[in-house]
Structure formats: structure tokens, C-alpha cells
PDB file of N, CA and C in Angstrom:
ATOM      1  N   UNK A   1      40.554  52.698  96.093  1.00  0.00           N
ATOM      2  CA  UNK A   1      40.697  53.630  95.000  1.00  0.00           C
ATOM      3  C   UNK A   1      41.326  52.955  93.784  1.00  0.00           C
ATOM      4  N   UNK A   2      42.236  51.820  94.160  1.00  0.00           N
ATOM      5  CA  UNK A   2      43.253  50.890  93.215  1.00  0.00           C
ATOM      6  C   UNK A   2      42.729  50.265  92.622  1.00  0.00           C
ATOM      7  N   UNK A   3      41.974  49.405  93.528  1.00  0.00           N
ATOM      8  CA  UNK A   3      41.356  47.929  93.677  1.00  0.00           C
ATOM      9  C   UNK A   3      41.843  47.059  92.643  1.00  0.00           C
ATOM     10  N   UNK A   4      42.748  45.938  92.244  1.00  0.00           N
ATOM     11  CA  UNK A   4      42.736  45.286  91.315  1.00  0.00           C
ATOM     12  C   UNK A   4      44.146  45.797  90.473  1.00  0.00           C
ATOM     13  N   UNK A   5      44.925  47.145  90.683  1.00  0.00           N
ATOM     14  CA  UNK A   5      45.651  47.846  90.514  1.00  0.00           C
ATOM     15  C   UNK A   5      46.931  47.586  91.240  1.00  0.00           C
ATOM     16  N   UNK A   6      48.426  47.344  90.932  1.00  0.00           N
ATOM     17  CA  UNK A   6      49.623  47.553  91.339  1.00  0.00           C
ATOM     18  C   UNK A   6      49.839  48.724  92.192  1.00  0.00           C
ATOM     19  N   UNK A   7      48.969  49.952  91.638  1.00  0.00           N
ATOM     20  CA  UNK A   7      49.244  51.385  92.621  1.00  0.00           C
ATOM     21  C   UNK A   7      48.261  51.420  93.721  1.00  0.00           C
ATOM     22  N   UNK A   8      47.850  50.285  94.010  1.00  0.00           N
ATOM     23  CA  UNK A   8      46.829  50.263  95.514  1.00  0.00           C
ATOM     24  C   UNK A   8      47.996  50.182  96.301  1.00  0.00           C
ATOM     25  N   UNK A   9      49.375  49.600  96.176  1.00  0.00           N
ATOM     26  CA  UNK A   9      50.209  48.946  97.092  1.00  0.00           C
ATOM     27  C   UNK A   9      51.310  50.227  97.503  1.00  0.00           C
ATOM     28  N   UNK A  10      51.269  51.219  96.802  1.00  0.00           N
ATOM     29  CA  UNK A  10      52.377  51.978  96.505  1.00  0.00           C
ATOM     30  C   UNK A  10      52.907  52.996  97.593  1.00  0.00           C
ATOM     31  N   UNK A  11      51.486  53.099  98.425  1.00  0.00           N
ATOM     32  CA  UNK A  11      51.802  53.760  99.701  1.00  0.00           C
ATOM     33  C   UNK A  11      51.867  52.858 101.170  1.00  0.00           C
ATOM     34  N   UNK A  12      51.938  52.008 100.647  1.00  0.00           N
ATOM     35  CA  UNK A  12      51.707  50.715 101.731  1.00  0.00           C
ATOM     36  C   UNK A  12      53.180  50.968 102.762  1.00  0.00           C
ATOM     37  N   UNK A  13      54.788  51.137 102.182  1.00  0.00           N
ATOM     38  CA  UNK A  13      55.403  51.116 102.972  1.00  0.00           C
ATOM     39  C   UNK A  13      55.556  52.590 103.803  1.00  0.00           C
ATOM     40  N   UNK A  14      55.182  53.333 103.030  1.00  0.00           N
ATOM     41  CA  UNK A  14      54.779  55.011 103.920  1.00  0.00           C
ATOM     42  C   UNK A  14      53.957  54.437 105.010  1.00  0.00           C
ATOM     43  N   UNK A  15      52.440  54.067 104.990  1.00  0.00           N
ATOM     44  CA  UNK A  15      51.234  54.155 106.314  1.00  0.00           C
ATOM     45  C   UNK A  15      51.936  53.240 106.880  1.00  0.00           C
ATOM     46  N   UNK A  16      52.606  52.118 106.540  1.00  0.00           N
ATOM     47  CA  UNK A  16      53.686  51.226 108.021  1.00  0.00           C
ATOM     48  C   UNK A  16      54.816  51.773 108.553  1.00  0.00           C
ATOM     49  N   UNK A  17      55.671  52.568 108.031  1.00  0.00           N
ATOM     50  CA  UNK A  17      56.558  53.890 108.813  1.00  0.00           C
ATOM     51  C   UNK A  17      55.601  54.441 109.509  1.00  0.00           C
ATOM     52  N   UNK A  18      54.417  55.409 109.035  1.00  0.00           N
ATOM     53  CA  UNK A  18      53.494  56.115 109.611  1.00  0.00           C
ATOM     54  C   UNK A  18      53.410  55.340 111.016  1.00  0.00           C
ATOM     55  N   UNK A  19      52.289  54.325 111.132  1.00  0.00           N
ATOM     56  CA  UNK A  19      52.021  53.476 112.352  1.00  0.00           C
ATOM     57  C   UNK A  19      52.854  53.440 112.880  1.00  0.00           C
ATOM     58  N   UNK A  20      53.869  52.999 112.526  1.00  0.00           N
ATOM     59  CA  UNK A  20      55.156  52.140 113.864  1.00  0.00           C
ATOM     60  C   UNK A  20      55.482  53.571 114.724  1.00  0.00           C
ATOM     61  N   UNK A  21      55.400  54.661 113.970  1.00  0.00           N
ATOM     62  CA  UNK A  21      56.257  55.958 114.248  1.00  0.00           C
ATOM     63  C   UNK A  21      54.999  56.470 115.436  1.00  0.00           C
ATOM     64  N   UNK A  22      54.015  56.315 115.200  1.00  0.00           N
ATOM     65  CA  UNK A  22      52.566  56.639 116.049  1.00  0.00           C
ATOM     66  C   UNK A  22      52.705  56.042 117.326  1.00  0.00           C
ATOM     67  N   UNK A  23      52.798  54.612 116.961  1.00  0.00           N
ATOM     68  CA  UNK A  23      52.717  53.633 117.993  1.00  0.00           C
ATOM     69  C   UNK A  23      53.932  54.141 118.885  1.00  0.00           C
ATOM     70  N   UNK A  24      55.449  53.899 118.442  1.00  0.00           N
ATOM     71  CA  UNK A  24      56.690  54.442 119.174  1.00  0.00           C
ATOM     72  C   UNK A  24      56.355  55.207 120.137  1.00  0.00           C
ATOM     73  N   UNK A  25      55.403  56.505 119.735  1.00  0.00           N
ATOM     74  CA  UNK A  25      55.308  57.489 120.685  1.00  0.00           C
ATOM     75  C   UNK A  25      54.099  57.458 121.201  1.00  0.00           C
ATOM     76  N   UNK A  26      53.695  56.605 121.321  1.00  0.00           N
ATOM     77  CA  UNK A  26      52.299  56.234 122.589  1.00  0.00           C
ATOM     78  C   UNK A  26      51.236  56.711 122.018  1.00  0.00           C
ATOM     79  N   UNK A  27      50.751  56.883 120.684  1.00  0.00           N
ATOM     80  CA  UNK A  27      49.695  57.300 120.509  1.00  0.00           C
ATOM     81  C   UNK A  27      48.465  56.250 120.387  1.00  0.00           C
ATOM     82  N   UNK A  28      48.750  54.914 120.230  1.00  0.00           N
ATOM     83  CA  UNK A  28      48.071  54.152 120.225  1.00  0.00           C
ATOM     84  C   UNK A  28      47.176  53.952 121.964  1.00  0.00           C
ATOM     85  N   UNK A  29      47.714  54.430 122.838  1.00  0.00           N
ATOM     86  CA  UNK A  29      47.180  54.711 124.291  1.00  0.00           C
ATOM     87  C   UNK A  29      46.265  55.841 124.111  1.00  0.00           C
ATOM     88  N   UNK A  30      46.359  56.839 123.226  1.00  0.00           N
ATOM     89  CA  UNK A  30      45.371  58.065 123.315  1.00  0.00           C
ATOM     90  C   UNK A  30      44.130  57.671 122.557  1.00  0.00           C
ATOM     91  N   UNK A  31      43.997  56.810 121.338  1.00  0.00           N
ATOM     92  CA  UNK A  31      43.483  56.543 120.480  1.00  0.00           C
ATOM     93  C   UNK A  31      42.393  56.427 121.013  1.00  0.00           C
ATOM     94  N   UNK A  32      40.619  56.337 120.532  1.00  0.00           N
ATOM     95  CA  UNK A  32      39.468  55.650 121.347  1.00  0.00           C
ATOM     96  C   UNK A  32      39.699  54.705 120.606  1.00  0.00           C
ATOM     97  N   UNK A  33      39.034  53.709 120.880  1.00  0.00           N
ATOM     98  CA  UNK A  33      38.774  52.252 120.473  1.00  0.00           C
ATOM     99  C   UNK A  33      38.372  52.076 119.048  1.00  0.00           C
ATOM    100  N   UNK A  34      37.479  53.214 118.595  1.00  0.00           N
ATOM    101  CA  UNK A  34      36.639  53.329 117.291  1.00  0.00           C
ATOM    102  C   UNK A  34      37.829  54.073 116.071  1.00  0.00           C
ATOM    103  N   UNK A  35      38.831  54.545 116.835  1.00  0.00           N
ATOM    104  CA  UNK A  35      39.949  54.898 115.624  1.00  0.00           C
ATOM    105  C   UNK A  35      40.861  54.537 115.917  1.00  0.00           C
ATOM    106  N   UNK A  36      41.352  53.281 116.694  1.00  0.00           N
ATOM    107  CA  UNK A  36      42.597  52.888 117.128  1.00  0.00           C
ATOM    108  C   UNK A  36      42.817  51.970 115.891  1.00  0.00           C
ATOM    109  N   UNK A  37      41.960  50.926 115.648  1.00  0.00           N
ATOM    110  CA  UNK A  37      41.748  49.795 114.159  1.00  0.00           C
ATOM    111  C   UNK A  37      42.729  50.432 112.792  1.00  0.00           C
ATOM    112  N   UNK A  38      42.549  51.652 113.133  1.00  0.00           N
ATOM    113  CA  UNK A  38      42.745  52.143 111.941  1.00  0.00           C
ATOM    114  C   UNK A  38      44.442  52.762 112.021  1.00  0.00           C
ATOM    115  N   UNK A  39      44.721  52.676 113.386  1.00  0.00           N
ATOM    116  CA  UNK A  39      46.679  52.914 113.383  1.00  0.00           C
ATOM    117  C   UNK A  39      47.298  51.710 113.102  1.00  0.00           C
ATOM    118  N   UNK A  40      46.581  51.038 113.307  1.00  0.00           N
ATOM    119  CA  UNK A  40      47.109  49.097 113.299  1.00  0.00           C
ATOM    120  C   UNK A  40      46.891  48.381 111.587  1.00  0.00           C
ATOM    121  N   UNK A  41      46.130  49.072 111.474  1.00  0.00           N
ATOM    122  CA  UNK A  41      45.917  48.402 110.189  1.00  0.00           C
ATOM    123  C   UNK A  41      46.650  48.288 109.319  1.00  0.00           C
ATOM    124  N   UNK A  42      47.572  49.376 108.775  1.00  0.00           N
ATOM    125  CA  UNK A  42      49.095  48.784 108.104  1.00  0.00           C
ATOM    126  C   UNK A  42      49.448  48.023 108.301  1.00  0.00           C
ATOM    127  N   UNK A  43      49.660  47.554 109.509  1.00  0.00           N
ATOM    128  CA  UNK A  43      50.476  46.780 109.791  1.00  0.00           C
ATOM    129  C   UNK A  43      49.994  45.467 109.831  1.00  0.00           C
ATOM    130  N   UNK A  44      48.838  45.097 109.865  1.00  0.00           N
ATOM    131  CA  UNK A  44      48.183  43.754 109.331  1.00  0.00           C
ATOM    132  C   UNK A  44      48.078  43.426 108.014  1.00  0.00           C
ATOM    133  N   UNK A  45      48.485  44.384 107.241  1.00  0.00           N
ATOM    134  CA  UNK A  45      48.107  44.045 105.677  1.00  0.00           C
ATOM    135  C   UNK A  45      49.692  44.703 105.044  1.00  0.00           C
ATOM    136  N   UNK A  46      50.627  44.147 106.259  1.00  0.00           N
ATOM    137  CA  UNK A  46      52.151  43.842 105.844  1.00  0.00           C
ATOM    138  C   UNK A  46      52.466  42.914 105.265  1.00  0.00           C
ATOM    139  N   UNK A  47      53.094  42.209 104.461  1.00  0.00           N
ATOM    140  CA  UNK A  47      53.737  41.146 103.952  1.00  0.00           C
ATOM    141  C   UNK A  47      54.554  41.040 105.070  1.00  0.00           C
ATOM    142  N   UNK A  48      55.262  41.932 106.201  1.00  0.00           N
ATOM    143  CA  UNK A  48      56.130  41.644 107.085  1.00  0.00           C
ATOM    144  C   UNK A  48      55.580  40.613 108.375  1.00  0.00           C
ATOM    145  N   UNK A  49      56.045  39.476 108.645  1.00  0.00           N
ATOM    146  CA  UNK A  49      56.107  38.724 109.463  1.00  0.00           C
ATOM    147  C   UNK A  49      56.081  39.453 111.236  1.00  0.00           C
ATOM    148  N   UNK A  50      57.103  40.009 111.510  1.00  0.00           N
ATOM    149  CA  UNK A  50      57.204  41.391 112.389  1.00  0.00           C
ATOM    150  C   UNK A  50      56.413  42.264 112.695  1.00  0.00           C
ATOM    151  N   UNK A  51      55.743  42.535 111.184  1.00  0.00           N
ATOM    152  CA  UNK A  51      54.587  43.755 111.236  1.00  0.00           C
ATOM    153  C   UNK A  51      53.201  43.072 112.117  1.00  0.00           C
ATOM    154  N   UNK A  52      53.228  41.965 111.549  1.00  0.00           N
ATOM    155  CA  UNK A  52      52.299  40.983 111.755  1.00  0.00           C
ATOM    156  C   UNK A  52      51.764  40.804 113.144  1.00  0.00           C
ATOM    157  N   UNK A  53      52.854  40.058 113.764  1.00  0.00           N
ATOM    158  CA  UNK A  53      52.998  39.953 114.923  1.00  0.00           C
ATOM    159  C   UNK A  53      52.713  41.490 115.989  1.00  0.00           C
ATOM    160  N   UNK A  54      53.118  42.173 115.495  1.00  0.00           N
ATOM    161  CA  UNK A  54      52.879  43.456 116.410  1.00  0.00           C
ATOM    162  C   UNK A  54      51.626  43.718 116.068  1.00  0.00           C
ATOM    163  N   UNK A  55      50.763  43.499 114.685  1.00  0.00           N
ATOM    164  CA  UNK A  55      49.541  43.902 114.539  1.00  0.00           C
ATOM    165  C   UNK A  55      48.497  42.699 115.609  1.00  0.00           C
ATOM    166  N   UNK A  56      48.912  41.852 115.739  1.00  0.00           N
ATOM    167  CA  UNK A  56      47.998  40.820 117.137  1.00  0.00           C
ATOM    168  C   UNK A  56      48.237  41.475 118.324  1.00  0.00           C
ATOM    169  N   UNK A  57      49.985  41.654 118.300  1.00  0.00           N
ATOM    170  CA  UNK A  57      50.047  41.697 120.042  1.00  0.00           C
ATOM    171  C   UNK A  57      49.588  43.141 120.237  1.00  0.00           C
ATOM    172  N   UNK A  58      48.716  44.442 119.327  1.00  0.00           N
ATOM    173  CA  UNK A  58      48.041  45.504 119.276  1.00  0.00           C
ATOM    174  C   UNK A  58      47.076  45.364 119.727  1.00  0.00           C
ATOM    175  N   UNK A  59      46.441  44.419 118.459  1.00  0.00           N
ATOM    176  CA  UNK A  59      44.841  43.928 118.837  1.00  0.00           C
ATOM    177  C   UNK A  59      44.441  43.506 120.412  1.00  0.00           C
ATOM    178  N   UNK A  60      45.269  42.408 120.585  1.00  0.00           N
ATOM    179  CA  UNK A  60      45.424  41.864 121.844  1.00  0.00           C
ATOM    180  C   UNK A  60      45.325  42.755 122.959  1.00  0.00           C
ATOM    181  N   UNK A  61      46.059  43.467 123.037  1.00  0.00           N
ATOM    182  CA  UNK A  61      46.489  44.473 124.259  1.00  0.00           C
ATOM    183  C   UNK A  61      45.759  45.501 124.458  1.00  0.00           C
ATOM    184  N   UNK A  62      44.628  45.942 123.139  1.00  0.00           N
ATOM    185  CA  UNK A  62      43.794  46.729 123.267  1.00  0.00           C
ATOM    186  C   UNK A  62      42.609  46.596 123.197  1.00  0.00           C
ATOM    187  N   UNK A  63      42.134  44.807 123.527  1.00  0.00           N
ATOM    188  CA  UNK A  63      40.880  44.713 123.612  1.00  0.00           C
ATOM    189  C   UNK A  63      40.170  44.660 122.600  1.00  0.00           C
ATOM    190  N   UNK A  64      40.497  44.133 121.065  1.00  0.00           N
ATOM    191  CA  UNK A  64      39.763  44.558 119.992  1.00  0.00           C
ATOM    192  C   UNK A  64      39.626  43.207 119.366  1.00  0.00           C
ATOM    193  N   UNK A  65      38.881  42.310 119.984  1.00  0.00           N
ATOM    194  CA  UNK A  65      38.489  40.949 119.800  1.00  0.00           C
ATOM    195  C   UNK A  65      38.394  40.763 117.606  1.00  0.00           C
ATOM    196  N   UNK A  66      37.344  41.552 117.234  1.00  0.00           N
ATOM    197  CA  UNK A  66      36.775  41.719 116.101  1.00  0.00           C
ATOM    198  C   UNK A  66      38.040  41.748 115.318  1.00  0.00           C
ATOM    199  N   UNK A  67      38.533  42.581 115.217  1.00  0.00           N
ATOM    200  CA  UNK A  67      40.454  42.853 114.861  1.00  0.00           C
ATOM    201  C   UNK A  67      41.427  41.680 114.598  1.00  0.00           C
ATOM    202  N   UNK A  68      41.113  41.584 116.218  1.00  0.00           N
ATOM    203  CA  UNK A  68      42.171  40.028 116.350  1.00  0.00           C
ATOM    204  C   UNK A  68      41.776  39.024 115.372  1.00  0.00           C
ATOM    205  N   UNK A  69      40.960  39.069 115.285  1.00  0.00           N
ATOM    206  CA  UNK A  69      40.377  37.606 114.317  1.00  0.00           C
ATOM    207  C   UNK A  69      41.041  37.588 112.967  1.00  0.00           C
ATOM    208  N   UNK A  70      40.877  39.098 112.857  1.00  0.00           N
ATOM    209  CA  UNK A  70      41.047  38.665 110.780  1.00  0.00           C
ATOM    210  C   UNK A  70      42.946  39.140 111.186  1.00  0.00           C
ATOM    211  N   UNK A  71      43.204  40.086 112.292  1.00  0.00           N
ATOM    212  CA  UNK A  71      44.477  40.129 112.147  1.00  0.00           C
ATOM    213  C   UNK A  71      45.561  38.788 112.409  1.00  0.00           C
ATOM    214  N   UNK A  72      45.112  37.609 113.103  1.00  0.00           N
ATOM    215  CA  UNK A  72      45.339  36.165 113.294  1.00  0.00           C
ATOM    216  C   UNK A  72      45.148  35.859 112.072  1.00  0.00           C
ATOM    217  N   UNK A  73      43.745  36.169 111.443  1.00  0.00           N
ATOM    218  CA  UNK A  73      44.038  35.340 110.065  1.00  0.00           C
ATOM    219  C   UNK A  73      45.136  35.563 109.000  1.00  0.00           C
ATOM    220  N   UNK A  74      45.415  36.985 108.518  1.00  0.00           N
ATOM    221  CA  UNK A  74      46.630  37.438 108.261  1.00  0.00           C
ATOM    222  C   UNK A  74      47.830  37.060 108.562  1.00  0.00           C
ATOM    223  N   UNK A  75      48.031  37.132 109.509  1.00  0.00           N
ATOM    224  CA  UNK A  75      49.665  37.001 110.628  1.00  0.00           C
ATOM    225  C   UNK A  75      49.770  35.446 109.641  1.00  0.00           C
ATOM    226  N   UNK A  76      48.554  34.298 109.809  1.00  0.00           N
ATOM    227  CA  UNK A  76      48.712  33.109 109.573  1.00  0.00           C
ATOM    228  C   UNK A  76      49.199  32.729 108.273  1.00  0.00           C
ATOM    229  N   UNK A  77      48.544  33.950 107.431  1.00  0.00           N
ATOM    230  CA  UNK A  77      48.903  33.851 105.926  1.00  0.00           C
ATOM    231  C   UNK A  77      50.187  34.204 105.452  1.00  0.00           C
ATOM    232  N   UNK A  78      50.707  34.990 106.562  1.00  0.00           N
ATOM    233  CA  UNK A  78      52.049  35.412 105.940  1.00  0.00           C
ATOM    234  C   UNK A  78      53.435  34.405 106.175  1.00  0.00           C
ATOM    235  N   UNK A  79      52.529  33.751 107.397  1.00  0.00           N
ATOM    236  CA  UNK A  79      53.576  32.582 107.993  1.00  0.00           C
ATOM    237  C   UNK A  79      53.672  31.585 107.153  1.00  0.00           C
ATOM    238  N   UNK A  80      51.910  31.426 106.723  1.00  0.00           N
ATOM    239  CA  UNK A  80      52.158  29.848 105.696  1.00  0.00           C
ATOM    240  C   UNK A  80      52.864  30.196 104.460  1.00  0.00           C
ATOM    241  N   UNK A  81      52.647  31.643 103.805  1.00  0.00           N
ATOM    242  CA  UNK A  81      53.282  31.559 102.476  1.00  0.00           C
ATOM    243  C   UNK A  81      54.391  32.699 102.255  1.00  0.00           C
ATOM    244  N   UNK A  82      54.072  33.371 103.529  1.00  0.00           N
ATOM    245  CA  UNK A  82      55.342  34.631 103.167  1.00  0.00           C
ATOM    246  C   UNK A  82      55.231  35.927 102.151  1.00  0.00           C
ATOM    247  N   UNK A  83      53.572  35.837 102.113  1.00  0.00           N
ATOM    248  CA  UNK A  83      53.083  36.687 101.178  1.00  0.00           C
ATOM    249  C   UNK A  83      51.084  36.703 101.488  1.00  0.00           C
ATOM    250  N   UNK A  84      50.744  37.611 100.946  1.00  0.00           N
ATOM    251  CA  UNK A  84      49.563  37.674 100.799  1.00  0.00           C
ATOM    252  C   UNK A  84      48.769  36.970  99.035  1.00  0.00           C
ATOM    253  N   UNK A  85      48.643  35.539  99.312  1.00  0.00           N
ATOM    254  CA  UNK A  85      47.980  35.103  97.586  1.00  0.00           C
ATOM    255  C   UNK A  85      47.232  35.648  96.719  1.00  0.00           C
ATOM    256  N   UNK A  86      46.383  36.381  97.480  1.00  0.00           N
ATOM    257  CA  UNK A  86      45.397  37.126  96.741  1.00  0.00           C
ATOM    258  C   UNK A  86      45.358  38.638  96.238  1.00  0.00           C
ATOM    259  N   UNK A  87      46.993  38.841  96.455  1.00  0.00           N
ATOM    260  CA  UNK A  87      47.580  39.744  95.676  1.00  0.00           C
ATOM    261  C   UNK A  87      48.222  39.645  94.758  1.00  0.00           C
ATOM    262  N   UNK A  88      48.647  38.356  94.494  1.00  0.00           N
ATOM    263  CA  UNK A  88      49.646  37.665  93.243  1.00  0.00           C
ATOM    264  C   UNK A  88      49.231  38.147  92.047  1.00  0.00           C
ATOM    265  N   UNK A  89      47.533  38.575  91.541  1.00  0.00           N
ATOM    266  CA  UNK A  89      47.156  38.473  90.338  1.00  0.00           C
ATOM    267  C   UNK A  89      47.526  40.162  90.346  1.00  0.00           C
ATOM    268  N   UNK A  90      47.304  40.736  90.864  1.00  0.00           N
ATOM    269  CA  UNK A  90      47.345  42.033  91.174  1.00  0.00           C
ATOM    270  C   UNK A  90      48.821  42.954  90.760  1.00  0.00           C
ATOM    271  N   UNK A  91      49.738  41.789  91.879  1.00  0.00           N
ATOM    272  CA  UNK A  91      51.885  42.607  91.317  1.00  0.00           C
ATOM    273  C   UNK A  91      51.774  42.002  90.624  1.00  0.00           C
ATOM    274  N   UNK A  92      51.166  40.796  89.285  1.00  0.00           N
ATOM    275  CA  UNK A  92      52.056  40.185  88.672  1.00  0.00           C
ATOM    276  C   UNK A  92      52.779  38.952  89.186  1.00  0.00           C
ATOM    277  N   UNK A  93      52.639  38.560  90.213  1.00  0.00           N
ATOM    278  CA  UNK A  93      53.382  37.305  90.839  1.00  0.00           C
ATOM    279  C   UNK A  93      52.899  35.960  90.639  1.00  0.00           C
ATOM    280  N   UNK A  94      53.495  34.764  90.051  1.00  0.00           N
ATOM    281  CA  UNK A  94      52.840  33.563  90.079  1.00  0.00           C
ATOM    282  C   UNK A  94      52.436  32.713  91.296  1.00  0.00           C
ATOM    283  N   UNK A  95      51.369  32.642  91.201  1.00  0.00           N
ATOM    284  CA  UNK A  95      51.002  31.879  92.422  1.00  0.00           C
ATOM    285  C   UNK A  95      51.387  29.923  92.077  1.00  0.00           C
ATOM    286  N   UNK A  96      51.970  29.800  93.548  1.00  0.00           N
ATOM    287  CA  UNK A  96      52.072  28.618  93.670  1.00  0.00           C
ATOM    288  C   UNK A  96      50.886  27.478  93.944  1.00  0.00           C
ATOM    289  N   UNK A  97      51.012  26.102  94.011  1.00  0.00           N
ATOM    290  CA  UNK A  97      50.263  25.735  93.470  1.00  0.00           C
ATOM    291  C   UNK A  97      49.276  25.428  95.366  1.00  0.00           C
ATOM    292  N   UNK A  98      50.294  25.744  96.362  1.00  0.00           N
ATOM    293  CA  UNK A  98      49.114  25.510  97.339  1.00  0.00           C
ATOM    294  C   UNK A  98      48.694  27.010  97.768  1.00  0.00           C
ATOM    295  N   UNK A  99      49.414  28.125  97.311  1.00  0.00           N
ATOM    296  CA  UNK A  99      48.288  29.021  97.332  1.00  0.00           C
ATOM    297  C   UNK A  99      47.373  29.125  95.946  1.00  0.00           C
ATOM    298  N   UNK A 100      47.354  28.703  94.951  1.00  0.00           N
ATOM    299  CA  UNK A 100      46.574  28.615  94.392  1.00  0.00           C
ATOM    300  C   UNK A 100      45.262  28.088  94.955  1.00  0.00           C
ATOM    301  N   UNK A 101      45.732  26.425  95.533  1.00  0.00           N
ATOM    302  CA  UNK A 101      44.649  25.839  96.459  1.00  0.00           C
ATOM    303  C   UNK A 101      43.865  26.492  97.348  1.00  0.00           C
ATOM    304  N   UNK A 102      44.648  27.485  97.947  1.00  0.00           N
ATOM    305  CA  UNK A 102      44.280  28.432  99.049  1.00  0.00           C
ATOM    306  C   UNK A 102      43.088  29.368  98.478  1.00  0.00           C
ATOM    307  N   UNK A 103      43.346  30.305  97.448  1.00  0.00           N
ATOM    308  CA  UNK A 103      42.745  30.445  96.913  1.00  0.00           C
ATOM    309  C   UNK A 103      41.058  30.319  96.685  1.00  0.00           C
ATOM    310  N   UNK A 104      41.152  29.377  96.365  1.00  0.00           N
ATOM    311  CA  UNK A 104      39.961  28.251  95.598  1.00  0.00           C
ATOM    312  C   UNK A 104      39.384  27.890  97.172  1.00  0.00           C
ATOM    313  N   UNK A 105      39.975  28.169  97.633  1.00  0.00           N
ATOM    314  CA  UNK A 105      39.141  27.761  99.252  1.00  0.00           C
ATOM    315  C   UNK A 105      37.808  28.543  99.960  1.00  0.00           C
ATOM    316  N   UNK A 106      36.948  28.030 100.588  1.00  0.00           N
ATOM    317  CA  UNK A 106      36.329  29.416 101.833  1.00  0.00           C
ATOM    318  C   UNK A 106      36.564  30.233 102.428  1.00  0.00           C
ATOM    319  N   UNK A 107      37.993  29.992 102.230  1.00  0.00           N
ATOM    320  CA  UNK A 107      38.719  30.965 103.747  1.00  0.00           C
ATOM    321  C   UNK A 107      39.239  31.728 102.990  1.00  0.00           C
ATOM    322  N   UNK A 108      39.661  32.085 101.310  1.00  0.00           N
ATOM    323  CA  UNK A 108      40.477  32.923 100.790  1.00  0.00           C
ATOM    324  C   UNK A 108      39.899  34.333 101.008  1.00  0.00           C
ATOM    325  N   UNK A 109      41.281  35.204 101.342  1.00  0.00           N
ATOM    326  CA  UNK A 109      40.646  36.598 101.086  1.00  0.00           C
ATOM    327  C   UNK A 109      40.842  36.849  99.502  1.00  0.00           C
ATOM    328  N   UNK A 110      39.615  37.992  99.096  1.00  0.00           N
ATOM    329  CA  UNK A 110      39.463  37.906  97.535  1.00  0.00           C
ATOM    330  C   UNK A 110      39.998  39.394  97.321  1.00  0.00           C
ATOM    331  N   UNK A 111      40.242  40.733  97.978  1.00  0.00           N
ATOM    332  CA  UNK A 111      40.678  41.940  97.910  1.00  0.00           C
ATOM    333  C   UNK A 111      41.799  42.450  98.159  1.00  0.00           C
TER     334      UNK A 111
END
């Protein structure tokens, strides 16, 4: 709805309270498979390191191979830079010069 916008981010720490608070109380066990992606997903597109990690060991534990992949790729991004790069242009943040590199790469996410 943002896209490209500072106010895409603005509910971001609400839907990660949301999740964790879901998950806490076992709802991620009731979930089917086809709307479970979608309790986890905050939490992969955390800047939190923590969040991160719980968004794999989710994926993981629930069988959601497809998930795991880009949520590994994430987890990885937050480890190498402690941030998501391809949001820098977006808050306003200067990108450094090896996520810049990053960037400019195949592997960058562009959204």
C-alpha cells in the first residue's frame, strides 16, 4: 500500500507483538499450512536478530521448506548488516558501502 514510503514500516512493530502473542498461545499449531506463512511473516521482515531466528526455527518446525529459504535469506541479512539495505533509501538511512555492494548484487532484495 506504502511501497517506497516510510509509512509502509509504521505498523511493523504492532504485526510482531501481534505474532509473538499468537505464537505464545499455540496458535501457530492450529494454523493450516496455507495460512500459517502468514503468522510468521513479521517476524522475518524484523530488523530483530531474535525475531529472525524464531522466524527459521517456525519455518523449520513446520515443514515450510519454500519459507525457510527466503526466511534464511533474511535472518542472513540481518546478521551481516544489522538491518535490512534495501530499506535504507526508503527511512532515509545511508547505506554503507558493502551494503551498497550488496545491493548492486543478484541476490539483493529490491522491496
Amino acid at each position: 500500500m506504502f511501497r517506497g514510503d516510510p509509512r509502509s514500516f509504521e505498523t511493523e512493530s504492532k504485526a510482531i507483538e501481534i505474532s509473538k502473542l499468537a505464537i505464545n498461545k499455540g496458535f501457530d499449531k492450529e494454523l493450516t499450512q496455507e495460512a500459517l506463512p502468514f503468522l510468521i511473516m513479521p517476524l522475518m521482515h524484523s530488523e530483530n536478530i531474535q525475531d529472525q531466528e524464531l522466524s527459521v526455527r517456525l519455518f523449520k518446525q513446520h515443514n515450510l521448506a519454500d519459507n525457510l529459504r527466503f526466511a534464511e535469506h533474511h535472518r542472513d541479512l540481518i546478521r551481516k548488516f544489522g538491518r535490512f539495505p534495501h530499506r535504507n533509501k526508503t527511512l532515509g538511512r545511508e547505506s554503507t558501502e558493502e551494503e551498497k555492494q550488496y545491493l548492486q548484487s543478484k541476490n539483493a532484495f529490491t522491496g
